[in-house]
Protein backbone atom coordinates (compact mmCIF):
# COMPACT_ATOMS: atom_id res chain seq x y z
CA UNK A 1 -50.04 89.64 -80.43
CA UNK A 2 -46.72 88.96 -81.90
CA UNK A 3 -46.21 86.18 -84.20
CA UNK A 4 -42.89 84.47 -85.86
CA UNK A 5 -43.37 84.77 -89.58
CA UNK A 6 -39.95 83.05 -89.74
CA UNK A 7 -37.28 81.33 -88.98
CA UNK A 8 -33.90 79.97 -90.06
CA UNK A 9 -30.81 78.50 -88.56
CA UNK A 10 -27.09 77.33 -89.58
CA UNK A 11 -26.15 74.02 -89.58
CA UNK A 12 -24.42 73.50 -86.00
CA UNK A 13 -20.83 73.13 -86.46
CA UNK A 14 -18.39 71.29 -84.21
CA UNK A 15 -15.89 72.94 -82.10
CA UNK A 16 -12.74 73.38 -84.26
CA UNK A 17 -14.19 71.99 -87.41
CA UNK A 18 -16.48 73.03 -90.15
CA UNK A 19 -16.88 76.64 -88.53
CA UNK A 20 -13.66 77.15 -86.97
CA UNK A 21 -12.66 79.65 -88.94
CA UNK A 22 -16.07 81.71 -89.21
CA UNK A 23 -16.79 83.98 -86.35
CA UNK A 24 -20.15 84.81 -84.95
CA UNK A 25 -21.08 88.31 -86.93
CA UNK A 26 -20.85 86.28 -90.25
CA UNK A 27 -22.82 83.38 -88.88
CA UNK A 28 -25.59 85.80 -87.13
CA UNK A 29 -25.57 87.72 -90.43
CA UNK A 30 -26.45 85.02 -92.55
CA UNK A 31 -29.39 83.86 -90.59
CA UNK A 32 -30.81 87.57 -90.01
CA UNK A 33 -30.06 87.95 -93.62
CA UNK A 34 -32.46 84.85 -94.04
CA UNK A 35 -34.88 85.34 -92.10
CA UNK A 36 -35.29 89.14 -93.08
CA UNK A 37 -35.71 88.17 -96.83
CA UNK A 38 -38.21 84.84 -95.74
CA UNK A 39 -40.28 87.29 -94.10
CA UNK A 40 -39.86 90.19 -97.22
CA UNK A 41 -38.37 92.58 -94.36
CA UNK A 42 -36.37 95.53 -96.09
CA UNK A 43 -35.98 96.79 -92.42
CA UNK A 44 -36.43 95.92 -89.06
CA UNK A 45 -36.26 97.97 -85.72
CA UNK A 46 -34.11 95.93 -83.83
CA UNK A 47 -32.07 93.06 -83.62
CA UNK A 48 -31.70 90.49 -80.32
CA UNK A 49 -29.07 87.92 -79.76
CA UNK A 50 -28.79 85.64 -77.33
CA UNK A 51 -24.53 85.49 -76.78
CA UNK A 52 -23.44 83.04 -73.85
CA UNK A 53 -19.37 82.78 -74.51
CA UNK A 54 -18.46 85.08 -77.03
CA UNK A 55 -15.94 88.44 -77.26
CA UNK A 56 -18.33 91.05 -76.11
CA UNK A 57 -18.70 94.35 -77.97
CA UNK A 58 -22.41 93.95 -78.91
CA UNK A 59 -22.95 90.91 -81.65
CA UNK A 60 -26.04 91.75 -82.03
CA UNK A 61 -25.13 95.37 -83.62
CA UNK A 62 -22.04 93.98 -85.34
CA UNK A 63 -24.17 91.32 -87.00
CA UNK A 64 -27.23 93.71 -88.02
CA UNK A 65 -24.37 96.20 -89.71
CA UNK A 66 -22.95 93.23 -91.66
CA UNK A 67 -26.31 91.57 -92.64
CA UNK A 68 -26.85 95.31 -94.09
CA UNK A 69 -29.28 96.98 -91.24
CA UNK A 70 -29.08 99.75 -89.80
CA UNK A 71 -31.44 98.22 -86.62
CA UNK A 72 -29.79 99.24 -83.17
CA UNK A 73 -28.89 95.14 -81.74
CA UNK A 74 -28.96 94.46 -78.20
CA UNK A 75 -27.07 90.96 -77.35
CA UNK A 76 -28.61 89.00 -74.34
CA UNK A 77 -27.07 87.00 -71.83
CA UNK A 78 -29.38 84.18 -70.06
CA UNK A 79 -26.72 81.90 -70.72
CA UNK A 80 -27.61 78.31 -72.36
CA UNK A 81 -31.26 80.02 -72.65
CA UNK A 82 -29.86 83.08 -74.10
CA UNK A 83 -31.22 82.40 -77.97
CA UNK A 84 -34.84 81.81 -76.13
CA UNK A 85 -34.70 84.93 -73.96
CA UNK A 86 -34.15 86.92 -77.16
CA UNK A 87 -37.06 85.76 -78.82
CA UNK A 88 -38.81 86.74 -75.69
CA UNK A 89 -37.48 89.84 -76.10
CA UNK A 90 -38.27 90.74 -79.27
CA UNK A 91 -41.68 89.20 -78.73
CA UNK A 92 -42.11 91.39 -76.23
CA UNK A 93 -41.14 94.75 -77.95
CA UNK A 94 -43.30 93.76 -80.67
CA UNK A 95 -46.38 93.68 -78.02
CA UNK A 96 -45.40 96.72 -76.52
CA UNK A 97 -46.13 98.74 -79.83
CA UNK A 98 -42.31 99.43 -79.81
CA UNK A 99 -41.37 98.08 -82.38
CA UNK A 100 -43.04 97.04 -85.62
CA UNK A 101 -40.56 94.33 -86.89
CA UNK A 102 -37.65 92.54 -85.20
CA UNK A 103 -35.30 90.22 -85.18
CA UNK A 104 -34.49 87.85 -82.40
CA UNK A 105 -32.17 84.40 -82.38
CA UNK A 106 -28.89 83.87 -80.91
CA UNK A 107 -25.07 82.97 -81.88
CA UNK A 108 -22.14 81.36 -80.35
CA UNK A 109 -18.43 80.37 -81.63
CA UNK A 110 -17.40 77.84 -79.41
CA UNK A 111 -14.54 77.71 -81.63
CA UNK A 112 -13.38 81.55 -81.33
CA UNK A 113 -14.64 81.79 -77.61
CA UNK A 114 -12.29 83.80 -76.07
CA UNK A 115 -10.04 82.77 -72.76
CA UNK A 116 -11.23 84.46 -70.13
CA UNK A 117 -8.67 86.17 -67.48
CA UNK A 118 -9.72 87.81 -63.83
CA UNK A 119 -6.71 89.74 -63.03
CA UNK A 120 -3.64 88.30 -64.10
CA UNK A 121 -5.21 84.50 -63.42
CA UNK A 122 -6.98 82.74 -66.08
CA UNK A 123 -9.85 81.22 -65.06
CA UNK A 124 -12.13 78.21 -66.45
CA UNK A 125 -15.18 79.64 -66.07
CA UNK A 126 -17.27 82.49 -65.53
CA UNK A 127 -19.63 82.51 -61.75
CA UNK A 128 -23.05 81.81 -62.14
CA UNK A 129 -24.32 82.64 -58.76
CA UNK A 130 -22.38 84.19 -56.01
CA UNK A 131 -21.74 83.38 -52.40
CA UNK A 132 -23.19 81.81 -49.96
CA UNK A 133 -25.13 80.03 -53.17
CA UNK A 134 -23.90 76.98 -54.59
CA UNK A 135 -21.85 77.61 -57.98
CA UNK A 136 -21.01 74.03 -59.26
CA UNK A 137 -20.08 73.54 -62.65
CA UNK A 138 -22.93 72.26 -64.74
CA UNK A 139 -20.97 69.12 -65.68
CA UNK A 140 -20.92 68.35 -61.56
CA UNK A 141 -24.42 69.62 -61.64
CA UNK A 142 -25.27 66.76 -63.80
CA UNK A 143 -23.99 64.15 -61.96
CA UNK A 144 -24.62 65.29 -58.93
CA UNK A 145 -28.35 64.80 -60.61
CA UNK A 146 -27.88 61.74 -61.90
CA UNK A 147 -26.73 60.38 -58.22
CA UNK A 148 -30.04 62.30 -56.26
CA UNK A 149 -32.37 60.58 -58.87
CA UNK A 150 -30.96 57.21 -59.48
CA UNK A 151 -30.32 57.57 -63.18
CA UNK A 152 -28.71 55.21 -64.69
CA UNK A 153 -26.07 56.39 -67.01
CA UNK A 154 -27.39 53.08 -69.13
CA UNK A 155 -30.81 55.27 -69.22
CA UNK A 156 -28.73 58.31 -70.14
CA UNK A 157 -26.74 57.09 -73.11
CA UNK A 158 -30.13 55.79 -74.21
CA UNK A 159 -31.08 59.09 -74.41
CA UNK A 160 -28.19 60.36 -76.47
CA UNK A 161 -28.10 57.29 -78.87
CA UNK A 162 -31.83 58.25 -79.80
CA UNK A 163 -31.13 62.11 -80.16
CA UNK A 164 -28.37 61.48 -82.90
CA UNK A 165 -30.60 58.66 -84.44
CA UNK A 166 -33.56 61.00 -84.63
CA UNK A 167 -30.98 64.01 -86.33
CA UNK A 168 -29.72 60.83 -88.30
CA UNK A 169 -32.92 60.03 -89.60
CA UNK A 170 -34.51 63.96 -90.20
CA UNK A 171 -31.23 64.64 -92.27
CA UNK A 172 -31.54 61.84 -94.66
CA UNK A 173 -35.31 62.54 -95.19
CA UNK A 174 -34.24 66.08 -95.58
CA UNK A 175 -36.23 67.59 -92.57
CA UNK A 176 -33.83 70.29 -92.04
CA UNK A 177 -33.60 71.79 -95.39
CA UNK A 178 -35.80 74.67 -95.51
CA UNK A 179 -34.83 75.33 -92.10
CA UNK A 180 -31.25 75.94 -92.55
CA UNK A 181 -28.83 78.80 -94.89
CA UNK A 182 -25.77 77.31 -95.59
CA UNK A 183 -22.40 79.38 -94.67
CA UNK A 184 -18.79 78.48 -95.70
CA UNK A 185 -18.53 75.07 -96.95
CA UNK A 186 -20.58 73.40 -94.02
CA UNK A 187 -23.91 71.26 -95.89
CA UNK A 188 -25.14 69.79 -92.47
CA UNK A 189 -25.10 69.49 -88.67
CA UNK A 190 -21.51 68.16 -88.26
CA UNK A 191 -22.04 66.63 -84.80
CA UNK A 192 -24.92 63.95 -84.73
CA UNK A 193 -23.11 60.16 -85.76
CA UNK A 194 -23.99 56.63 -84.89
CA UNK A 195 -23.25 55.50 -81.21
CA UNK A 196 -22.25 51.78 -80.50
CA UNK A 197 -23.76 51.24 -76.97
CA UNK A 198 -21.36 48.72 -75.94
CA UNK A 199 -18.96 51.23 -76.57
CA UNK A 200 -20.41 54.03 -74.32
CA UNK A 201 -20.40 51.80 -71.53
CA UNK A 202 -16.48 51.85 -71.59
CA UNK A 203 -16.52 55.83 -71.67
CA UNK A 204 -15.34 57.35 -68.12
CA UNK A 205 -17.41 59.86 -66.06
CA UNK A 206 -16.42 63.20 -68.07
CA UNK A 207 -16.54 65.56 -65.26
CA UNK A 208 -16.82 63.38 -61.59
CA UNK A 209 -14.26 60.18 -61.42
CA UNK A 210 -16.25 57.21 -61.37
CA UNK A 211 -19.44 59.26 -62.89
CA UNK A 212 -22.39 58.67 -64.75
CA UNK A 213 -22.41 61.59 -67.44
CA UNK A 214 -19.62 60.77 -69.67
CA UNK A 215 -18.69 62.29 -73.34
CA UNK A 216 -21.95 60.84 -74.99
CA UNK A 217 -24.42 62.36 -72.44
CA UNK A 218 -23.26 66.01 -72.32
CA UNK A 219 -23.97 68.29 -75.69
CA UNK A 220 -20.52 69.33 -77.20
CA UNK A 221 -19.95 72.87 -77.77
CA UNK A 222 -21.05 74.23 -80.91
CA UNK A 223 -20.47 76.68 -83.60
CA UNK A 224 -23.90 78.09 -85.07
CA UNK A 225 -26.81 80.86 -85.05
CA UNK A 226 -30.46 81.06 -85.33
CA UNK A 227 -33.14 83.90 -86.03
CA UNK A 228 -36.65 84.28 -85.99
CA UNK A 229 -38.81 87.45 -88.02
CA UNK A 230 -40.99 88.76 -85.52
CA UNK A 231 -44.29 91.00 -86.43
CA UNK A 232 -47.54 92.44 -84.63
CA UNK A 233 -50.41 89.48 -85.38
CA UNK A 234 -52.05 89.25 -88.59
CA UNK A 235 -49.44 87.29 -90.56
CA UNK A 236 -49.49 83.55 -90.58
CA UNK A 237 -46.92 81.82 -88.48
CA UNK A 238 -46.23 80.95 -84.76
CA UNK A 239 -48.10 83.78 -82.46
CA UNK A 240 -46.27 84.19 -79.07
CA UNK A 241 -49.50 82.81 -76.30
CA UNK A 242 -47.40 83.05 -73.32
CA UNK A 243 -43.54 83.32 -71.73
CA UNK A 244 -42.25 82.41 -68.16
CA UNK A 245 -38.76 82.57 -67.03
CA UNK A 246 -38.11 81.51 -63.64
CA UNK A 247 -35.44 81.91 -60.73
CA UNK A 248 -34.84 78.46 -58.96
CA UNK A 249 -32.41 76.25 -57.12
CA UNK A 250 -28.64 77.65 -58.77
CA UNK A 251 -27.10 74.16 -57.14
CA UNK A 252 -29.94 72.54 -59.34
CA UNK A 253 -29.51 74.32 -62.58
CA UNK A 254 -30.78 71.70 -64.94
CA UNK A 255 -34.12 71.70 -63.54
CA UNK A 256 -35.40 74.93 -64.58
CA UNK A 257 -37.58 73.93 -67.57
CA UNK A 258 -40.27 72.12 -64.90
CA UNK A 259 -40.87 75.78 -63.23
CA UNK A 260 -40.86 77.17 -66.47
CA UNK A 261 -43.51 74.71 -68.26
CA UNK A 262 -45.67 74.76 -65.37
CA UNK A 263 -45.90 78.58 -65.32
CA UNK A 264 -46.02 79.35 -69.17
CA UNK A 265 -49.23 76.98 -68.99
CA UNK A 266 -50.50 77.99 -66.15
CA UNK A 267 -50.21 81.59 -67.62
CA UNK A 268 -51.70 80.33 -71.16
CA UNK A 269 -54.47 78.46 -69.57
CA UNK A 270 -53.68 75.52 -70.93
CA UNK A 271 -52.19 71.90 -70.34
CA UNK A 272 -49.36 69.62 -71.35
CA UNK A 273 -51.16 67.37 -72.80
CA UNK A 274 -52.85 70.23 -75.37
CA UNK A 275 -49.52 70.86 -76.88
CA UNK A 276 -48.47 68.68 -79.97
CA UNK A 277 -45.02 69.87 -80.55
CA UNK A 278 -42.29 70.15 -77.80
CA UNK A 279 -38.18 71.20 -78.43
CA UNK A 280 -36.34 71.03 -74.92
CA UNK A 281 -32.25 72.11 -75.04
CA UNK A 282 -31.04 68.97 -73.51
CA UNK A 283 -27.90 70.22 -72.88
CA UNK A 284 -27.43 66.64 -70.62
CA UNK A 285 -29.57 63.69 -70.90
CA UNK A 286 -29.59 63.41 -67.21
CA UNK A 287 -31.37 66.96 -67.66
CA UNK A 288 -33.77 65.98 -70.37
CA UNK A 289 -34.65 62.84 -68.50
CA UNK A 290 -35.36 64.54 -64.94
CA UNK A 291 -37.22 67.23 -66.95
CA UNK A 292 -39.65 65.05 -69.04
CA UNK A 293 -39.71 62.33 -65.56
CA UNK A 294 -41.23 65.58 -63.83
CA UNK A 295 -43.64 66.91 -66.35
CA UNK A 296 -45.25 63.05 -66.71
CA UNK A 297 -43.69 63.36 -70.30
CA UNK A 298 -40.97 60.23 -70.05
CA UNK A 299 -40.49 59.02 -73.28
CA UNK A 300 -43.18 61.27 -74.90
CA UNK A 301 -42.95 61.23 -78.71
CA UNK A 302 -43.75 64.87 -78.64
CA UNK A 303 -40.33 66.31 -77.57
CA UNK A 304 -37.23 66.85 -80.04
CA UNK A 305 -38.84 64.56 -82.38
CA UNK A 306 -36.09 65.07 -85.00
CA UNK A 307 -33.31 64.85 -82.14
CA UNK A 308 -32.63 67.94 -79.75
CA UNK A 309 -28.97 69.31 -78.73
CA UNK A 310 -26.99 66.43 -78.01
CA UNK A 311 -27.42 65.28 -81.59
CA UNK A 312 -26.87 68.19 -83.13
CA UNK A 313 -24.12 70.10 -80.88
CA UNK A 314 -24.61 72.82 -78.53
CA UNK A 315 -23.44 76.31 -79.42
CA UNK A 316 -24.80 77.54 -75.77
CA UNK A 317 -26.13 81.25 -77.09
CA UNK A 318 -28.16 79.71 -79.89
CA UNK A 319 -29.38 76.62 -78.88
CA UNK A 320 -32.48 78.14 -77.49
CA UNK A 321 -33.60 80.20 -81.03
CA UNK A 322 -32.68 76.50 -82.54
CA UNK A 323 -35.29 75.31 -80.63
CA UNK A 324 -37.94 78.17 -82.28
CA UNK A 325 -36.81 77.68 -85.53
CA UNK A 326 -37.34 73.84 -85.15
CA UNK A 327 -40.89 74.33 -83.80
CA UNK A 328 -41.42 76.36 -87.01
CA UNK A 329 -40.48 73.81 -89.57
CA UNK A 330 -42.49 71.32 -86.96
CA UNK A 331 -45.99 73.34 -87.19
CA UNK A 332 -45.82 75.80 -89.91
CA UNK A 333 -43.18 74.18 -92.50
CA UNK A 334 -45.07 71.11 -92.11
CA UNK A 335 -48.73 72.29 -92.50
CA UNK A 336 -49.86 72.11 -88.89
CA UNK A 337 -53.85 73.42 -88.60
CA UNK A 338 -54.46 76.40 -87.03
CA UNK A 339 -54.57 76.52 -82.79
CA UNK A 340 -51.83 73.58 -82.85
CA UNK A 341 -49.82 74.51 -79.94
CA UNK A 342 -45.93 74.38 -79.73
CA UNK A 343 -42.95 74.92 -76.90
CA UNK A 344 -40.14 75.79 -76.80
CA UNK A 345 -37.83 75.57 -73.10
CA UNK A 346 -34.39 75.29 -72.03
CA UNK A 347 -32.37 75.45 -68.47
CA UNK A 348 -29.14 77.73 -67.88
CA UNK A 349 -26.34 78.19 -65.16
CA UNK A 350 -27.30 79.90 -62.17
CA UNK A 351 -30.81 78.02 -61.94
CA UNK A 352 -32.66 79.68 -64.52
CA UNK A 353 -35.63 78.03 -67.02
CA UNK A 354 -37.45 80.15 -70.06
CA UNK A 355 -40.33 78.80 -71.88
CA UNK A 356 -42.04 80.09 -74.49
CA UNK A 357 -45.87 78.66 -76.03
CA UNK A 358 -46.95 79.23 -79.22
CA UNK A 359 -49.83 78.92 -81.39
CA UNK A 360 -50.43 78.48 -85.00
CA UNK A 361 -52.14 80.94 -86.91
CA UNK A 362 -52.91 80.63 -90.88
C-alpha cells in the first residue's frame, strides 16, 4: 500500500501580504522541490495539485517544470478539499501499480486569484451546484448553520481564539519548523495573532446582517502550498489505510466531514476513538463545531492540536495537503510508534467531504 515518506508545506501567507507578489508555480515548486529531495526522489511520475481559485492552465505541470521535473501534473479541483483529493489521487495511482513515485499537495494565491467574468458580467463567484439545488454562498451556509443548531457565535469565537492560540503556541516552541521551506522573505504563518474576546463580540455578522459568523470565525484567504512524497509500502512514513469522499446535502456544505469520517472508518474497520491524531480544515468554526458535535468529538484534544485553518489562513486549494503534512510532523516527525492512526478531512462547496486514514509504519 502506498505510504507518505514526506511532507512539507509553506508558511501560509495572508492575502496581499507576505506572498502577494509570489504566484502559485513558485510556491508549488518549492514544496515539490522539498519534498522530492526529503524523500531522495531524483524523479517522480507525476505530480497532483489540488487548485480551487487560481488562473487555470495546469499548475500542476507548470510547477513540476519549474521545480525541474519532467513528471506530466494533473491539477484537481474538489474545491476547499482540493489539496486532500490530490493526495488521494496520487495515493491511489501509487496502488494501482501506475506509478512508482508521486507527488501530491495543493496551491492557491488568494492574492493573484484571478476575477472571474461570465460573458461580459463579472461575477463573485463560481456555482457550486446547479438548479433546482440550493447554491448558497458558504459564508450564508455558515450562518444559516449556526441558526439550525443554536450556536452561539460566543461558542464560535471560542473556537477561533483557541485555533490562533494553539498556532501561537506551536510557533514559539518551534513545532512547525521541519515542516515548512521558506520562500521569499516570509519566516512564518502570517495570519494566526492574539484575539481580545471582548472585542469579537463588537464584530458584525460578516456575511448575514445581524449574524453570528463574523471576521474572527471564517478562515481568511490564504497564499500557500503543500506536498506530500508518495511511494508503494516498504518505506517508513504514513501508509494510506483507507479514503472516502462523499456527495451530500450542497445547501449543507459544511457538513461533509461527518459522512466522510464515518465511511473512511467504516471502510478501515476501525473507530474514532482508535485514532490519536486528527487535522479537520475548519474553514468556519460553526463548521468545526457541528463537525466534532456530530462525531461525539466536542472539544476533543485530538483535533488541530497545534491550531487548524482559522489560525493559520486558508489558501482554499492547499489547505487540505496542509492538513497531511501536519499529521506527518504529528506522528512521524514526532516519533509516533508504529499502528498509531492519523486523519486527515475537510468539507467543500457543493456538499462534498474527503477523508483520508493513515497509519504509521517504521
Amino acid at each position: 500500500m502506498s505510504v507518505v515518506v514526506a511532507a512539507r508545506r509553506t508558511w501560509i501567507g495572508v492575502t496581499g501580504r507576505g506572498h502577494r507578489r509570489v504566484d502559485e508555480t513558485t510556491l508549488a515548486a518549492a514544496v515539490l522541490t522539498a519534498a522530492a529531495r526529503d524523500a531522495g526522489l531524483h524523479a517522480v511520475d507525476d505530480v497532483v495539485l489540488g487548485n480551487a481559485a487560481g488562473h487555470g492552465g495546469n499548475v500542476a505541470r507548470r510547477a513540476a517544470l519549474a521545480a525541474g521535473l519532467t513528471a506530466p501534473g494533473v491539477t484537481v479541483d474538489r474545491q476547499c478539499a482540493s489539496g486532500l483529493a490530490a493526495v488521494a489521487v496520487g495515493a491511489a495511482l501509487v496502488d494501482a501499480g501506475q506509478a512508482a513515485a508521486v507527488l501530491p499537495g495543493g496551491v492557491e494565491s488568494g492574492s493573484r486569484a484571478p476575477a472571474r467574468a461570465h460573458g461580459v458580467l463579472a461575477y463573485d463567484r463560481a456555482s457550486f451546484a446547479p438548479p433546482p439545488w440550493a447554491d448558497p454562498g458558504l459564508g450564508v451556509a455558515a450562518d444559516r448553520l449556526a441558526r439550525d443548531r443554536g450556536t452561539s457565535r460566543a461558542r464560535q469565537h471560542a473556537w477561533a481564539v483557541r485555533s490562533h492560540e494553539r498556532v501561537r503556541t506551536a510557533h514559539a516552541a518551534g513545532r512547525f519548523a521541519t515542516e515548512t521551506v521558506a520562500v521569499g522573505a516570509l519566516d512564518r504563518d502570517e495570519h494566526a495573532r492574539r484575539l481580545d474576546p471582548p472585542l469579537l463580540d463588537r464584530l458584525p455578522g460578516a456575511f448575514v446582517a445581524g449574524g453570528s459568523v463574523t471576521a474572527a470565525s471564517a478562515a481568511p484567504v490564504g497564499d500557500g502550498a503543500a506536498a506530500v512524497a508518495v511511494v508503494p509500502g516498504g518505506a517508513p512514513g504514513l501508509r494510506v489505510r483507507a479514503v472516502a469522499t462523499c456527495g451530500t446535502d450542497p445547501s449543507r456544505p459544511m457538513l461533509g466531514p461527518v459522512a466522510a469520517v464515518r465511511a473512511v472508518c467504516a471502510r478501515a474497520g476501525v473507530t474514532l476513538d482508535d485514532v490519536a491524531a486528527v487535522e479537520l480544515v475548519e474553514a468556519f468554526a460553526v463548521q468545526a463545531l457541528a463537525v466534532t458535535d456530530d462525531l461525539g468529538a466536542a472539544d476533543d484534544p485530538r483535533w488541530n492540536a497545534d491550531g487548524g485553518t482559522l489560525g493559520l489562513g486558508h489558501p482554499f486549494g492547499a489547505s487540505g495537503a496542509v492538513a497531511v503534512v501536519r499529521l506527518f510532523a504529528r506522528l512521524v516527525t514526532a516519533g509516533a510508534p508504529a499502528g498509531t492512526l492519523g486523519l486527515a478531512t475537510a468539507a467543500a462547496a457543493g456538499g462534498l467531504g474527503v477523508a483520508l486514514l493513515v497509519e504509521v509504519v517504521r
